[in-house]
PDB file of N, CA and C in Angstrom:
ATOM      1  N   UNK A   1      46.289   4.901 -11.068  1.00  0.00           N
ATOM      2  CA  UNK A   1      45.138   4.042 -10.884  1.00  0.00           C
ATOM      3  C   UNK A   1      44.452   4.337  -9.560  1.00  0.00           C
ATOM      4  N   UNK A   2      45.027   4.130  -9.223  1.00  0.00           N
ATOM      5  CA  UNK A   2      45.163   4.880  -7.221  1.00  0.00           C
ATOM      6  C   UNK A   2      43.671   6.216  -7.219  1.00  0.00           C
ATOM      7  N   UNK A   3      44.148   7.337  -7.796  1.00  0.00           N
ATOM      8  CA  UNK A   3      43.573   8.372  -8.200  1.00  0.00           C
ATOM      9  C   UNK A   3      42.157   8.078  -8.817  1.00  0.00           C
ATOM     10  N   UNK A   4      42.262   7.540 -10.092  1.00  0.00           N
ATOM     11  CA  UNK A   4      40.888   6.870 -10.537  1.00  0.00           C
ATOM     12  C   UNK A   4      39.927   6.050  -9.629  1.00  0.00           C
ATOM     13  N   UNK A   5      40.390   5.178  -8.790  1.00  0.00           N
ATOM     14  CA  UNK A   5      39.820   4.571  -7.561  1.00  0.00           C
ATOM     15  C   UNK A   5      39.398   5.439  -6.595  1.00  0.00           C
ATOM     16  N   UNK A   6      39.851   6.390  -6.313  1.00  0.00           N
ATOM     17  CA  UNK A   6      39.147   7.160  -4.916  1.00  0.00           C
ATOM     18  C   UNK A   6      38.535   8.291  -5.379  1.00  0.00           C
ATOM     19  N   UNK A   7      38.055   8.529  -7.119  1.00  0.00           N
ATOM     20  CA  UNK A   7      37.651   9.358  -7.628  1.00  0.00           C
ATOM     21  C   UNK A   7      35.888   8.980  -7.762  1.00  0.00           C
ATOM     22  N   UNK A   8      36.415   7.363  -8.054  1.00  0.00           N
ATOM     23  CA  UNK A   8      35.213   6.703  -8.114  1.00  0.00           C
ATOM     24  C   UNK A   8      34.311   6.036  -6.770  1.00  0.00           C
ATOM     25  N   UNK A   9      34.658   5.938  -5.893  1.00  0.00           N
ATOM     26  CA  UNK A   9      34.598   6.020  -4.315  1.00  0.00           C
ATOM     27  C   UNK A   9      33.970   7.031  -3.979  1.00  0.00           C
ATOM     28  N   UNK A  10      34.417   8.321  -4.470  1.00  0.00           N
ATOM     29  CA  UNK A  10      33.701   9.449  -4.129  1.00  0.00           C
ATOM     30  C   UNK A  10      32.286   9.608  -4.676  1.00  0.00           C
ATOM     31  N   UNK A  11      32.295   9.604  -5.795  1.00  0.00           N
ATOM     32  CA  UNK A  11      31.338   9.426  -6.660  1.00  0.00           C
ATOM     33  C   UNK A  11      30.193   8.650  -6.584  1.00  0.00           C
ATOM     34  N   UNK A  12      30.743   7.339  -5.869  1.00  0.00           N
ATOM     35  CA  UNK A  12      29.570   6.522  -5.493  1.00  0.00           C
ATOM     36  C   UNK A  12      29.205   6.768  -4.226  1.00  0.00           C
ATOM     37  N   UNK A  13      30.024   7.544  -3.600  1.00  0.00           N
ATOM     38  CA  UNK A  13      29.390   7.685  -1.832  1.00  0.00           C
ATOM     39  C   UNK A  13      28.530   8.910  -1.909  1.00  0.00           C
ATOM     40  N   UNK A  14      28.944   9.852  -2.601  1.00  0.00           N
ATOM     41  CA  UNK A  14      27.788  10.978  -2.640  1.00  0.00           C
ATOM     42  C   UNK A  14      26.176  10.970  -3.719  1.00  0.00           C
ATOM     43  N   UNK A  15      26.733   9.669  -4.686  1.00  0.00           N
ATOM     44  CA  UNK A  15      25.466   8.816  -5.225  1.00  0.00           C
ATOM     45  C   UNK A  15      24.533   8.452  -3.924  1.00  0.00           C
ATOM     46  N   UNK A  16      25.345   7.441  -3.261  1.00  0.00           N
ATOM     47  CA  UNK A  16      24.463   6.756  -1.933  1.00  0.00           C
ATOM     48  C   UNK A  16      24.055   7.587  -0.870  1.00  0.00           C
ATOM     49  N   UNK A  17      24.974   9.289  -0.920  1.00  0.00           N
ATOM     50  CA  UNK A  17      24.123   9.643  -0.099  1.00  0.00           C
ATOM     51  C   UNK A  17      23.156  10.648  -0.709  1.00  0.00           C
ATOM     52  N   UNK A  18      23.216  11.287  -1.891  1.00  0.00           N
ATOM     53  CA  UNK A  18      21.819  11.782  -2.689  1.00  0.00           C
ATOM     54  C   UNK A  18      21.067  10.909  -2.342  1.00  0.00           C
ATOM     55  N   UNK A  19      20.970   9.626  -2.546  1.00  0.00           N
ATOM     56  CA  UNK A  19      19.852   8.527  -2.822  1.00  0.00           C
ATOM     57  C   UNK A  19      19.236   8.664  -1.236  1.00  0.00           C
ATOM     58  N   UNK A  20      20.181   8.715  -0.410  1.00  0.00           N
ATOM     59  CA  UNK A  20      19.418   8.465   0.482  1.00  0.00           C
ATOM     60  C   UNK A  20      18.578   9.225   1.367  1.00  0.00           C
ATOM     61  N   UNK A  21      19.295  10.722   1.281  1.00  0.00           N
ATOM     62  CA  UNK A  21      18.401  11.581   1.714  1.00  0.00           C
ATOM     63  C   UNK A  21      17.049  12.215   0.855  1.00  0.00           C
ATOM     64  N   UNK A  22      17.415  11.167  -0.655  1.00  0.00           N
ATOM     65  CA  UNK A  22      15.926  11.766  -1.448  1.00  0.00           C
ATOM     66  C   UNK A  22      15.076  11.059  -0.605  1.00  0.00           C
ATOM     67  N   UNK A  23      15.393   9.358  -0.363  1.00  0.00           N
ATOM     68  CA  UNK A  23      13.889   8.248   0.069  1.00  0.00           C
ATOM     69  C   UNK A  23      13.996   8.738   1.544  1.00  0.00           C
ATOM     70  N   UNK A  24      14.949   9.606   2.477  1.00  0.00           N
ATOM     71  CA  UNK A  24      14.670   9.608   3.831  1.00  0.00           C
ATOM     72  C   UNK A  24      13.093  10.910   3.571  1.00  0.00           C
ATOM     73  N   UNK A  25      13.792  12.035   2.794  1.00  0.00           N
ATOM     74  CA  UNK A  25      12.573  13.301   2.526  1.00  0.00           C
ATOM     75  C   UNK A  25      11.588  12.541   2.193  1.00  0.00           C
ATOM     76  N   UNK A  26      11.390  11.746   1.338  1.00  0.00           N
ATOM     77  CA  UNK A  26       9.871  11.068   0.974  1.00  0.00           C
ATOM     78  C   UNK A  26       9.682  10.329   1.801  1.00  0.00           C
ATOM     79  N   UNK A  27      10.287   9.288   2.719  1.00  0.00           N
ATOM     80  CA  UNK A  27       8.940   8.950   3.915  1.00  0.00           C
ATOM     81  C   UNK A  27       8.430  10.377   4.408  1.00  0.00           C
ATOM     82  N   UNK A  28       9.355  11.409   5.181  1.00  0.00           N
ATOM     83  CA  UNK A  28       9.439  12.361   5.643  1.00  0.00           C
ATOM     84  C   UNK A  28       7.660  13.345   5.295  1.00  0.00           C
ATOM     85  N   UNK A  29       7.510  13.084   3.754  1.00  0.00           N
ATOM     86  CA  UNK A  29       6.749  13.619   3.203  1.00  0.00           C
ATOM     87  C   UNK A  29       5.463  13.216   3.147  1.00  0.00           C
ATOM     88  N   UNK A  30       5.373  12.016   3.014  1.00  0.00           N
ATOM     89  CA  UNK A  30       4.379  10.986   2.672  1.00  0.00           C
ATOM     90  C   UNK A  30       3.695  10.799   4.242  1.00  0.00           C
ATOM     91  N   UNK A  31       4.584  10.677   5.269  1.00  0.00           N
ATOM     92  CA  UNK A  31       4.219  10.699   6.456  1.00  0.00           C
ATOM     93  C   UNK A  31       3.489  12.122   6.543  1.00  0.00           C
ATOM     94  N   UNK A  32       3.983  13.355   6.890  1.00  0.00           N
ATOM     95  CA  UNK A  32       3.499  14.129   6.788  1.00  0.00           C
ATOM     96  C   UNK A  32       2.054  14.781   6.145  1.00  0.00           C
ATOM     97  N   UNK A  33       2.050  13.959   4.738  1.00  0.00           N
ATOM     98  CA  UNK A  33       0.795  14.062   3.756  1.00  0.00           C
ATOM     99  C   UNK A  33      -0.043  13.090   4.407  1.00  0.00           C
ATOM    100  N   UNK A  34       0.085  11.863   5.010  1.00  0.00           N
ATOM    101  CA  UNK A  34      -0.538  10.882   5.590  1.00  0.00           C
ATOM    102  C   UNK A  34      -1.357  11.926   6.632  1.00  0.00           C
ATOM    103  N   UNK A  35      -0.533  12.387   7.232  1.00  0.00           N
ATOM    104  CA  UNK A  35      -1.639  12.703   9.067  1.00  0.00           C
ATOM    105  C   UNK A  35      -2.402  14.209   8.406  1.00  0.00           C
ATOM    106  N   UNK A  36      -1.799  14.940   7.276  1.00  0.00           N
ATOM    107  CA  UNK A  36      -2.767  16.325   7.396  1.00  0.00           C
ATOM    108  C   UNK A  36      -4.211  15.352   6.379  1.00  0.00           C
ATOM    109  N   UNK A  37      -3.907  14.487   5.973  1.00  0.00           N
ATOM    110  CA  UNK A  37      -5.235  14.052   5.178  1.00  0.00           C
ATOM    111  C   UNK A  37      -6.256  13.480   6.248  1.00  0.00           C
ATOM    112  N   UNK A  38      -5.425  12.453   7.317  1.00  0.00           N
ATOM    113  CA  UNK A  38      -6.456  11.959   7.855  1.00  0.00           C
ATOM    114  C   UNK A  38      -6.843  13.103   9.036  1.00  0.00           C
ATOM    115  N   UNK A  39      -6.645  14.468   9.047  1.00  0.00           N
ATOM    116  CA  UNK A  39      -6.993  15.552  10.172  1.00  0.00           C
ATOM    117  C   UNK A  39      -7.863  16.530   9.367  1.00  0.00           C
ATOM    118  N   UNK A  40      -7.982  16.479   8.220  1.00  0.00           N
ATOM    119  CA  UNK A  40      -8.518  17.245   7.562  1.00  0.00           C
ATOM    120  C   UNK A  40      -9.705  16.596   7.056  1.00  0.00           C
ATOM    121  N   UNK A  41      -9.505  15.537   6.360  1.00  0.00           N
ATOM    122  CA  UNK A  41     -10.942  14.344   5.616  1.00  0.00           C
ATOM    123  C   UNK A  41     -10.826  13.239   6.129  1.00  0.00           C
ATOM    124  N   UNK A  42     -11.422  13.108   7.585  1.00  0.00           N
ATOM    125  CA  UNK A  42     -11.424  11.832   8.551  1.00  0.00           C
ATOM    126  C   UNK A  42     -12.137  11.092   7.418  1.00  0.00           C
ATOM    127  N   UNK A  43     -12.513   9.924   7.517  1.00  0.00           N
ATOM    128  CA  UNK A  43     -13.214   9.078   7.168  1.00  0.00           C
ATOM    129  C   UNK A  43     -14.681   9.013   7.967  1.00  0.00           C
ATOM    130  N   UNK A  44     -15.306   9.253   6.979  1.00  0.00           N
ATOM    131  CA  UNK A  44     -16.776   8.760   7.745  1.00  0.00           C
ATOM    132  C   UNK A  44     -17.415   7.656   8.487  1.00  0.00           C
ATOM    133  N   UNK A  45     -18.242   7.867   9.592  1.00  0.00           N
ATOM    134  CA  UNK A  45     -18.232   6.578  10.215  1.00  0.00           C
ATOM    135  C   UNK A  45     -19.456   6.124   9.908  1.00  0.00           C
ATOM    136  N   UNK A  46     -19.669   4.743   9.494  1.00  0.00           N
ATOM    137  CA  UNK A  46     -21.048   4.243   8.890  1.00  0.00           C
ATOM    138  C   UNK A  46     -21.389   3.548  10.145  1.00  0.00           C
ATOM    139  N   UNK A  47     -22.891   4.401   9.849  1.00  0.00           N
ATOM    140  CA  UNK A  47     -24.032   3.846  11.270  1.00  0.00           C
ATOM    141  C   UNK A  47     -24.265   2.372  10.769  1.00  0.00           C
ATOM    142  N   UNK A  48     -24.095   1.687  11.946  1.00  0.00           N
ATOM    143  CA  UNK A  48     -24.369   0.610  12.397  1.00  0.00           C
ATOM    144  C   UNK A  48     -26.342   0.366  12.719  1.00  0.00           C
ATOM    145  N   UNK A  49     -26.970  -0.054  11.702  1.00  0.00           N
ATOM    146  CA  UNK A  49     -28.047  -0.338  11.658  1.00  0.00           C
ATOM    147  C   UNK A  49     -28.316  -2.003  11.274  1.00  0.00           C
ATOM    148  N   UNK A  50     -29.252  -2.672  12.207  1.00  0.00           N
ATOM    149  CA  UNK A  50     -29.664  -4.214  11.608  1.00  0.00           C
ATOM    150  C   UNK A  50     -30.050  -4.124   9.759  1.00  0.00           C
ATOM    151  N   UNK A  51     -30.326  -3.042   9.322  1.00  0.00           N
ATOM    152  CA  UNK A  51     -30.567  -3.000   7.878  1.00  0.00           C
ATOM    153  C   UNK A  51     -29.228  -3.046   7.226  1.00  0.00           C
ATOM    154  N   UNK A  52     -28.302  -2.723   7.430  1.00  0.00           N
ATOM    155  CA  UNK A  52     -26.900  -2.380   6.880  1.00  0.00           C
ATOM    156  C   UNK A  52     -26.574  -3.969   7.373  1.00  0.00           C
ATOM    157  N   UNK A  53     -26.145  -4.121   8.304  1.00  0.00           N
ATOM    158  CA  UNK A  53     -25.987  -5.516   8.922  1.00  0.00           C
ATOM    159  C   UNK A  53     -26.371  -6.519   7.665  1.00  0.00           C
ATOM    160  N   UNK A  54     -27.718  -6.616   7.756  1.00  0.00           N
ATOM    161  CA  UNK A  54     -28.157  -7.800   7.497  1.00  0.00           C
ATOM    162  C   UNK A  54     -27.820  -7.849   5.758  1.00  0.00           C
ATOM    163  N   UNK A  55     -27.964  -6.524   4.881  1.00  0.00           N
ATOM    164  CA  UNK A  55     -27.531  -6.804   3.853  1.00  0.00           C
ATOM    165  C   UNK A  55     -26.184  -7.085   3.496  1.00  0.00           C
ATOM    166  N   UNK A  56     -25.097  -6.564   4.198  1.00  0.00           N
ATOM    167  CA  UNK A  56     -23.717  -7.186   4.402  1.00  0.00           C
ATOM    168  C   UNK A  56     -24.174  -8.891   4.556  1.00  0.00           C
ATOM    169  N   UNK A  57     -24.474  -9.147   5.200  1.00  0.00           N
ATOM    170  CA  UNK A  57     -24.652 -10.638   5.604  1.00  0.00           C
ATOM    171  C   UNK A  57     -25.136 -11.202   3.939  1.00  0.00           C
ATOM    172  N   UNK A  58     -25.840 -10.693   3.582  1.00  0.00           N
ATOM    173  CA  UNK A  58     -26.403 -11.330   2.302  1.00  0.00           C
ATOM    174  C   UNK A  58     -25.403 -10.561   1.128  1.00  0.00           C
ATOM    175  N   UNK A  59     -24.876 -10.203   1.264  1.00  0.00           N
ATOM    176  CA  UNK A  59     -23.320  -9.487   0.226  1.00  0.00           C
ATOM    177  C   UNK A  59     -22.219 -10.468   0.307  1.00  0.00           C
ATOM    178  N   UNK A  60     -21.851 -10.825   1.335  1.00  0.00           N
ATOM    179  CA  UNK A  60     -21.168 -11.918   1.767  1.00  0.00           C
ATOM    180  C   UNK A  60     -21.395 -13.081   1.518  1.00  0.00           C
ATOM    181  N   UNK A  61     -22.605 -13.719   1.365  1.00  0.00           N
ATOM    182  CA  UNK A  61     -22.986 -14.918   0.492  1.00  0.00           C
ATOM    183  C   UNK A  61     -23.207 -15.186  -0.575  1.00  0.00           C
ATOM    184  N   UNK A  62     -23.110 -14.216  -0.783  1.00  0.00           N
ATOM    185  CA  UNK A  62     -23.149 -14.085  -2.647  1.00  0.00           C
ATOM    186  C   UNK A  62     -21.813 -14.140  -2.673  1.00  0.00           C
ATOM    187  N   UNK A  63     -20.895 -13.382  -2.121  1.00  0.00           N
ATOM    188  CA  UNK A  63     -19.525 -13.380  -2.713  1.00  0.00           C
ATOM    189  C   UNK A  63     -18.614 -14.740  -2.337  1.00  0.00           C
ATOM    190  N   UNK A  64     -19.256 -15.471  -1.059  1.00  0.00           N
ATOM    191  CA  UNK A  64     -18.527 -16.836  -0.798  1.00  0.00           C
ATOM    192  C   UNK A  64     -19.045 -17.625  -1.667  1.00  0.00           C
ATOM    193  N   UNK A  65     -20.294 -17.679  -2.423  1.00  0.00           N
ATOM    194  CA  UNK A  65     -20.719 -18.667  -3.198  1.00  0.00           C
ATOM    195  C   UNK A  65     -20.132 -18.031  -4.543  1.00  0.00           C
ATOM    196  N   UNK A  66     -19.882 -17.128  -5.023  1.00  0.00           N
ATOM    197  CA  UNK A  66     -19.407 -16.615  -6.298  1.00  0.00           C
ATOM    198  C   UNK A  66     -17.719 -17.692  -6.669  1.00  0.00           C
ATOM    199  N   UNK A  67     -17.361 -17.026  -4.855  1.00  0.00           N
ATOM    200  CA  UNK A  67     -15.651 -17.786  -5.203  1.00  0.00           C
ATOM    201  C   UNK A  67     -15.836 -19.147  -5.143  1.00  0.00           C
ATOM    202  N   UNK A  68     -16.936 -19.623  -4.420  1.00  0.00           N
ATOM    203  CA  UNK A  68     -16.721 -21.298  -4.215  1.00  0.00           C
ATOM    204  C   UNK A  68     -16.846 -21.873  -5.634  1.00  0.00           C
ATOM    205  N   UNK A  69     -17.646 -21.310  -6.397  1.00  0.00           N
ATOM    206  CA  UNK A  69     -18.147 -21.579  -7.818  1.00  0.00           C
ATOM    207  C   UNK A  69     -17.005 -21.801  -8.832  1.00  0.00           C
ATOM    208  N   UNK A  70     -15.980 -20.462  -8.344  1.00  0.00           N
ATOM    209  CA  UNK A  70     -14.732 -20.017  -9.625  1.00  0.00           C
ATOM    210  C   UNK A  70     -13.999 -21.066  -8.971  1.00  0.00           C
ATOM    211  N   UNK A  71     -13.380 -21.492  -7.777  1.00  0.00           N
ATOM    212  CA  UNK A  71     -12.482 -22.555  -7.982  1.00  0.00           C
ATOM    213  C   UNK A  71     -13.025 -24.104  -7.761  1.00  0.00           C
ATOM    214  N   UNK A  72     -14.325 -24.112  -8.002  1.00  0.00           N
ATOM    215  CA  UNK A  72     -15.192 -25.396  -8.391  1.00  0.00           C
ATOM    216  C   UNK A  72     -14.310 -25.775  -9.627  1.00  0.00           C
ATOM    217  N   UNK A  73     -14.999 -24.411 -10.521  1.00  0.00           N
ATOM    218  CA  UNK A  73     -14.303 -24.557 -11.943  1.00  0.00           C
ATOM    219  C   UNK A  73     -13.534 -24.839 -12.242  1.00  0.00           C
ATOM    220  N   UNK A  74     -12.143 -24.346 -11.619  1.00  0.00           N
ATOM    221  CA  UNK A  74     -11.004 -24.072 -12.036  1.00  0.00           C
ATOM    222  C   UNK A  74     -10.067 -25.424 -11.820  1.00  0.00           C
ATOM    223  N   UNK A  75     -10.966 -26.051 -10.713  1.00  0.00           N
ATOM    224  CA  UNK A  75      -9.972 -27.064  -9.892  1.00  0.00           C
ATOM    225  C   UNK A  75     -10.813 -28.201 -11.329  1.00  0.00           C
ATOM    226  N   UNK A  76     -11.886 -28.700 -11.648  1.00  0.00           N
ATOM    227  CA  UNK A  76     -12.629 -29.116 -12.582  1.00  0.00           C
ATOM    228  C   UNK A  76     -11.524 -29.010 -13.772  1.00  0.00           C
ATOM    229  N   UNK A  77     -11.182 -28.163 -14.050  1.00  0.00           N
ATOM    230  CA  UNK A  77     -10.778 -27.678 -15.627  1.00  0.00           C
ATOM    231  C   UNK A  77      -9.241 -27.871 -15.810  1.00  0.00           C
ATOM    232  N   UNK A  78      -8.678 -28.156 -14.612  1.00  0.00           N
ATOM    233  CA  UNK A  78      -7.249 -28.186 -14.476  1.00  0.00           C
ATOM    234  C   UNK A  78      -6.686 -29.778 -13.540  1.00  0.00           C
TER     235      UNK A  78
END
């Protein structure tokens, strides 16, 4: 029994450590894929104009009055 027990011990420790050096390589990777993307295709920077501004401002009121509306409803209906 003895034998069967440290057969299975083994088995699960080199399980836990496959497992773990797969998810250590994938941060490893993902990190890596993270910084060559943002060095290669920065993100564009949007000019700051009172025209851009001000329609944000009016994008934003539409969308606070959209949600105020849905849980008008919801609170109404329930």
């Amino acid at each position: 029994m003895t034998e069967l027990m440290s057969s299975g011990l083994e088995l699960m420790l080199a399980g836990m450590v496959i497992v773990f050096l797969f998810l250590a390589m994938l941060v490893v990777v993902i990190n890596a894929m993270s910084k060559l993307i943002t060095r290669y295709l920065p993100e564009e920077v949007a000019s700051h104009n009172i025209a851009s501004v001000a329609t944000n401002a009016e994008t934003n009121k539409h969308y606070i009055a959209a949600i105020t509306a849905a849980v008008h409803q919801y609170r109404s209906t329930h």
